[in-house]
N, C-alpha and C. Protein backbone atom coordinates (compact mmCIF):
# COMPACT_ATOMS: atom_id res chain seq x y z
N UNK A 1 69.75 46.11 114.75
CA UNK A 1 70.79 46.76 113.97
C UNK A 1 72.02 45.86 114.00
N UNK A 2 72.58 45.65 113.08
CA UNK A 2 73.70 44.69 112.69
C UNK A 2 75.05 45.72 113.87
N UNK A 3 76.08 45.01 113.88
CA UNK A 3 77.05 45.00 114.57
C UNK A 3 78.09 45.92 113.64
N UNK A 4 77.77 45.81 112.59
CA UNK A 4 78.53 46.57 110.97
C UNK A 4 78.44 47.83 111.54
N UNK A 5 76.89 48.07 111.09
CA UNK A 5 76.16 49.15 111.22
C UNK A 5 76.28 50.08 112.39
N UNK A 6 76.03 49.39 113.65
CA UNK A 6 76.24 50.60 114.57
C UNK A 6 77.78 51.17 115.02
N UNK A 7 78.68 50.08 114.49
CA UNK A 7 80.16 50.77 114.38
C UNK A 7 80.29 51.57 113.04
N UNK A 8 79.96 51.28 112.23
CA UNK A 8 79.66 52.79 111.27
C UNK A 8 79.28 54.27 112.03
N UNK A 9 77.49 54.11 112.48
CA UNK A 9 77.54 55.03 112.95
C UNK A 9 77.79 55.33 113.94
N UNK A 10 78.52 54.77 115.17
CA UNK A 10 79.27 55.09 116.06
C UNK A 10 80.37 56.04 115.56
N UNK A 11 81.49 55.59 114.24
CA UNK A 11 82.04 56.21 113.63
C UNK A 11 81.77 58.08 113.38
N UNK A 12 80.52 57.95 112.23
CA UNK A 12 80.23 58.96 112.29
C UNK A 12 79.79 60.25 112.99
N UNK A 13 79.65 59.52 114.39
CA UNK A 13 79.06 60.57 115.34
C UNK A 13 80.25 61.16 115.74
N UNK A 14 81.30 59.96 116.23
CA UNK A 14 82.83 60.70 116.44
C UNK A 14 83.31 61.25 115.27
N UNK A 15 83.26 61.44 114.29
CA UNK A 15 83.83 61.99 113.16
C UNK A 15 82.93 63.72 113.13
N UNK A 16 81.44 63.66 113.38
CA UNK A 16 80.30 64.71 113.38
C UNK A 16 81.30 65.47 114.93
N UNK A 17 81.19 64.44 115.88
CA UNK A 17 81.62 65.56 117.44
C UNK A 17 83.37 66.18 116.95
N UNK A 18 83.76 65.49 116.23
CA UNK A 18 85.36 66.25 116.04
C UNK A 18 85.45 67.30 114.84
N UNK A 19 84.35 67.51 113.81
CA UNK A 19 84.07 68.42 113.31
C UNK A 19 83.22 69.34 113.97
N UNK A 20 82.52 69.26 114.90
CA UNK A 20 82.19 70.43 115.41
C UNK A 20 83.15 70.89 116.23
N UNK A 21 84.01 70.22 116.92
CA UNK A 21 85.12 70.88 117.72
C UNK A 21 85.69 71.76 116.68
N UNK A 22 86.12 71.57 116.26
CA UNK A 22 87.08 72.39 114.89
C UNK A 22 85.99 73.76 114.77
N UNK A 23 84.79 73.43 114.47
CA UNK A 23 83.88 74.50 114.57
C UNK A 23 84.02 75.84 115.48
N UNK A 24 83.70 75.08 116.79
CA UNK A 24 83.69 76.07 117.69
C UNK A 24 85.08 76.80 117.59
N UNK A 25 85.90 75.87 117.97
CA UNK A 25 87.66 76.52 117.38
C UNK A 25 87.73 77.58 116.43
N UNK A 26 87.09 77.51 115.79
CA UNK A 26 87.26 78.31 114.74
C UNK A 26 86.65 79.65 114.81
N UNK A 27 84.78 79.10 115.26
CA UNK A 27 84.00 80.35 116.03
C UNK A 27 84.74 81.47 117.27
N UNK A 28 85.78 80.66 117.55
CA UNK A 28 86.51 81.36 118.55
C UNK A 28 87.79 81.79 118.77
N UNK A 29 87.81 82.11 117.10
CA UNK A 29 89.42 82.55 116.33
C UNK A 29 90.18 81.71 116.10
N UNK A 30 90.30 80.57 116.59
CA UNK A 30 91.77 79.32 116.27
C UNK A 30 91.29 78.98 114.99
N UNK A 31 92.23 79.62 113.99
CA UNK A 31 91.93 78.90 112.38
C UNK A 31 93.61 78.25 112.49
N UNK A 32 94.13 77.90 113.44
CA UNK A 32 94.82 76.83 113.51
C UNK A 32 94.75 75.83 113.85
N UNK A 33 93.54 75.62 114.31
CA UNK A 33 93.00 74.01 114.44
C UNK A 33 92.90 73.24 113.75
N UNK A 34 93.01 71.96 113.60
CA UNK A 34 92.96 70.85 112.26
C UNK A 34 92.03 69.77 113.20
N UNK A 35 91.46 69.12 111.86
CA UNK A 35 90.45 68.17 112.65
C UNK A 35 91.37 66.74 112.15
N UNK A 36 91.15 65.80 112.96
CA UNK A 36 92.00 64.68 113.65
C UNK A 36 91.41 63.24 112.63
N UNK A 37 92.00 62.93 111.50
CA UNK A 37 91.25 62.44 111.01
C UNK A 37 92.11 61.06 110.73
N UNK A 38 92.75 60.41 111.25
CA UNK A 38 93.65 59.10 111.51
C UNK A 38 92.30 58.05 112.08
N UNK A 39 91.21 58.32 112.34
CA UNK A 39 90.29 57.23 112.91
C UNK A 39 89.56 57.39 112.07
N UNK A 40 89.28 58.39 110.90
CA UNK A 40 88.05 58.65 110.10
C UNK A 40 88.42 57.90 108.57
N UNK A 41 86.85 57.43 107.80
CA UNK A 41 87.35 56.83 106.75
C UNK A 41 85.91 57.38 105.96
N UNK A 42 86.31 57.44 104.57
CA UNK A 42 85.36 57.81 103.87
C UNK A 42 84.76 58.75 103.56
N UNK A 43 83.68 59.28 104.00
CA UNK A 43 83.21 60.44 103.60
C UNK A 43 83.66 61.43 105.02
N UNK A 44 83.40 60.63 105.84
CA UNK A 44 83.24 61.58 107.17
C UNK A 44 85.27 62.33 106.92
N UNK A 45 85.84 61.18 106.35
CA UNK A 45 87.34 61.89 106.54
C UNK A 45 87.60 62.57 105.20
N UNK A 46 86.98 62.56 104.22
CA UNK A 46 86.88 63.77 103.45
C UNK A 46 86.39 65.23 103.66
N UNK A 47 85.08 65.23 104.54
CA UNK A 47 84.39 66.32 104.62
C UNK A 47 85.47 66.55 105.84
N UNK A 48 85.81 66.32 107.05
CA UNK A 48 87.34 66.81 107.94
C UNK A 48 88.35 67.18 106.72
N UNK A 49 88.84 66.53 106.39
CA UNK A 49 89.94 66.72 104.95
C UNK A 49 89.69 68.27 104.41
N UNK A 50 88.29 68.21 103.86
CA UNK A 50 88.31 69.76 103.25
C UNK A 50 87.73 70.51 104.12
N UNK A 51 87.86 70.47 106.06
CA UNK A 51 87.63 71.54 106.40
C UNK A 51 88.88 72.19 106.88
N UNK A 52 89.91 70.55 106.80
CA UNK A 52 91.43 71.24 107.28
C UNK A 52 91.77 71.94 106.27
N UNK A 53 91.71 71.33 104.96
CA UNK A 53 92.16 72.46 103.75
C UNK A 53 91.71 74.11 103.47
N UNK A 54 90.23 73.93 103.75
CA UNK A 54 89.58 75.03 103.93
C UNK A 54 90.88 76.70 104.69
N UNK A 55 90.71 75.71 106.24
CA UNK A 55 91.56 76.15 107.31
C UNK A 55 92.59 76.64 106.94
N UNK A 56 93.46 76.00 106.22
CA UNK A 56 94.71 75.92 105.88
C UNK A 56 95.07 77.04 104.88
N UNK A 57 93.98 77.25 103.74
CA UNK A 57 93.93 78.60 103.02
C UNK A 57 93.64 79.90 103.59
N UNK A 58 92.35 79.78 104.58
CA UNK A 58 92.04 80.99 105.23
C UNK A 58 93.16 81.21 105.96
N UNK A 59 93.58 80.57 106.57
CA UNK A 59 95.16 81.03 107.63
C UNK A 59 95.99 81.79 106.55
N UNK A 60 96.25 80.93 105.31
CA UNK A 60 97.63 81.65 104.76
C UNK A 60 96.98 82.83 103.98
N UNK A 61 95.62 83.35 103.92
CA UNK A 61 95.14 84.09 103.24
C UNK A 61 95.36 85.29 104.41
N UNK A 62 94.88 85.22 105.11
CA UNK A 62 95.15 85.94 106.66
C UNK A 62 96.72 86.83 106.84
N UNK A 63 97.46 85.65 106.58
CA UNK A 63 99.21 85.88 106.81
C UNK A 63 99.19 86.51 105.85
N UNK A 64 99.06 86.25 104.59
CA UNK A 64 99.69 87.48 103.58
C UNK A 64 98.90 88.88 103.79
N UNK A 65 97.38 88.70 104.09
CA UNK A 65 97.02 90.52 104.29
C UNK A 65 97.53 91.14 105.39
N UNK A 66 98.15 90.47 106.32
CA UNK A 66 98.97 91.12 107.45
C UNK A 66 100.19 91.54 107.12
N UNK A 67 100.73 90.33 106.27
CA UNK A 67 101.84 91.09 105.58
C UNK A 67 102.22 92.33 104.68
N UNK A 68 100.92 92.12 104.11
CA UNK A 68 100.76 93.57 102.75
C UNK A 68 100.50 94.89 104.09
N UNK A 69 99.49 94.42 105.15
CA UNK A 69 99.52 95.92 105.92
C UNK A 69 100.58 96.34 106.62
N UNK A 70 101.57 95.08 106.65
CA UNK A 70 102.94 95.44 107.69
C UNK A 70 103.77 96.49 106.96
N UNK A 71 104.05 95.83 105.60
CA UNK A 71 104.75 96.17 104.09
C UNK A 71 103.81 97.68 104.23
N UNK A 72 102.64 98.13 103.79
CA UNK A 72 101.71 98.97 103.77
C UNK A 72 102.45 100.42 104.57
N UNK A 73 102.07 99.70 106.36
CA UNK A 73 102.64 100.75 106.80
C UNK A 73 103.53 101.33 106.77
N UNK A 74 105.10 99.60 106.64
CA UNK A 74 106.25 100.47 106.43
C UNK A 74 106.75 101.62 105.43
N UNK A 75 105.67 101.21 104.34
CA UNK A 75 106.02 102.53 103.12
C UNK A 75 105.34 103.70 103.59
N UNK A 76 104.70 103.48 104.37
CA UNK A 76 103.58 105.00 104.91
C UNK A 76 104.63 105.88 105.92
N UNK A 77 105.17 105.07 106.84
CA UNK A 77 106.10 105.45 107.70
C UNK A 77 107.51 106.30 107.10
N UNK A 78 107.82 105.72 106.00
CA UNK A 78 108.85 106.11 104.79
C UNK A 78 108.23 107.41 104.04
N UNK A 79 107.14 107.41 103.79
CA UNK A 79 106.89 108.45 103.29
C UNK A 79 106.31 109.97 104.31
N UNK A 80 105.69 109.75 105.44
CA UNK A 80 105.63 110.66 106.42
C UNK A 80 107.08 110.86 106.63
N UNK A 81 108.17 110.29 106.84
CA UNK A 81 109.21 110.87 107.19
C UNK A 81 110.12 111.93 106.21
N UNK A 82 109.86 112.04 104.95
CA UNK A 82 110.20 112.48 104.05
C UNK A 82 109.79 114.30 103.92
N UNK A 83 110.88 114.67 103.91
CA UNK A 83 110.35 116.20 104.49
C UNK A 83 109.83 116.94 102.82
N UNK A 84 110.44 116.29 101.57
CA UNK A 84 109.90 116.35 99.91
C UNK A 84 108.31 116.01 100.34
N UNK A 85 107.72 117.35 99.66
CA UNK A 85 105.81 116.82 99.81
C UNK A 85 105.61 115.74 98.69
N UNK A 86 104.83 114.90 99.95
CA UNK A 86 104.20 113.57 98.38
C UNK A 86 103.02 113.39 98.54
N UNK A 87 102.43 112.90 97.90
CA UNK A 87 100.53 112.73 97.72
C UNK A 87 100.53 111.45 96.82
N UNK A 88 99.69 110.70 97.26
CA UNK A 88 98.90 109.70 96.18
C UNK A 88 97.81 109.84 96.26
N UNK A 89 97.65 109.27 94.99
CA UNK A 89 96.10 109.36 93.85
C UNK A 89 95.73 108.29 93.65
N UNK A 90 94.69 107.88 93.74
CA UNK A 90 94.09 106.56 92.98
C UNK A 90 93.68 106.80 91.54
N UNK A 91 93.41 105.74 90.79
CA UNK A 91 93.08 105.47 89.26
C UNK A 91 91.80 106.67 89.11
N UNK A 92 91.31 107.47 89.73
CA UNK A 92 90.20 108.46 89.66
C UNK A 92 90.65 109.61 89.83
N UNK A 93 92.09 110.08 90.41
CA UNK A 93 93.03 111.17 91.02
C UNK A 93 92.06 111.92 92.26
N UNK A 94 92.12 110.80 92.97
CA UNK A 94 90.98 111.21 94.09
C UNK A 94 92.73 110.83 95.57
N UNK A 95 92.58 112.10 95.95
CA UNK A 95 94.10 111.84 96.88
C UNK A 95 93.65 110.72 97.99
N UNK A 96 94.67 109.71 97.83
CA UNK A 96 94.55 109.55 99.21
C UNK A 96 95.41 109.33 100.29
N UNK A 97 96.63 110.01 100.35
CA UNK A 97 97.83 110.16 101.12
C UNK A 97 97.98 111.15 101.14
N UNK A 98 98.70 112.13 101.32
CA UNK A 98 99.58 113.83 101.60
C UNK A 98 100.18 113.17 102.81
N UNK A 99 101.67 113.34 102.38
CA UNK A 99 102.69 113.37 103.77
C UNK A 99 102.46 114.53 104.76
N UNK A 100 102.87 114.77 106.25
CA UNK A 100 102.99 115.79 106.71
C UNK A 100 103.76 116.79 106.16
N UNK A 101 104.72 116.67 105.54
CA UNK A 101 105.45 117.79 104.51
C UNK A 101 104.47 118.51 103.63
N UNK A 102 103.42 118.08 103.15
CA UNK A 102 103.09 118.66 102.28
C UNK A 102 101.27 118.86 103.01
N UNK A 103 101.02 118.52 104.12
CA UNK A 103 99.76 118.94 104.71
C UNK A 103 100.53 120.27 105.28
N UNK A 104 101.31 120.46 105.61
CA UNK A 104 101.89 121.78 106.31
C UNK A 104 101.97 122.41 104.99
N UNK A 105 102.56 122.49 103.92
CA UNK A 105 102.86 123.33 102.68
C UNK A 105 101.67 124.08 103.01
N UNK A 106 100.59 123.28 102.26
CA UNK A 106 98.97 123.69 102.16
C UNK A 106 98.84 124.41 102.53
N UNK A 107 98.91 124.29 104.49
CA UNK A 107 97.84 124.84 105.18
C UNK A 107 98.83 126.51 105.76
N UNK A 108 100.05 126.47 104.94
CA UNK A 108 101.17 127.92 104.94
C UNK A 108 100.36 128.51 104.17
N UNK A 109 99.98 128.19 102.90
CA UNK A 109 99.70 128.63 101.55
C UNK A 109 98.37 129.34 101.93
């Protein structure tokens, strides 16, 4: 084997062992891990490339549904406190809220 060649795939094996790190990282909740790709060239630092990008969406995809449930609750919290009975409906008028104001109305009635 030429001297080219086995520093190629020498290359690739370190490029293969630092994408599986990122792997397991990931298998084990850190979607803040990035794979290290300043030694990688070519394909091996493309396929790293789009697993950091990958990463990089699922994280901020993550952050905003935490945000919508933070946002979520705080309007839920706003509306249990509201002693006016309120209810929401979905697009079917199938309830799916009643404040405590208005689960007590009901259950007077």
């Amino acid at each position: 084997m030429s001297e080219t060649k086995h520093i190629e795939q020498s290359g690739r094996c370190e490029a293969i062992g630092e994408i599986r790190r990122v792997a397991e990282a990931v298998r084990n909740g850190n979607l803040e891990v990035r794979a290290d790709v300043s030694e990688m060239k070519g394909e091996c630092a493309e396929v790293a490339n789009t697993v950091n990008e990958m990463l990089a969406q699922i994280l901020q995809q993550q952050q905003q549904q935490q945000q919508q449930q933070q946002q979520q609750q705080h309007y839920i919290s706003i509306l249990a406190s509201l002693s006016t009975c309120v209810q929401v409906a979905d697009e079917n008028h199938n309830i799916i809220y009643m404040n405590e104001a208005l689960q007590k109305n009901v259950c007077e009635q």
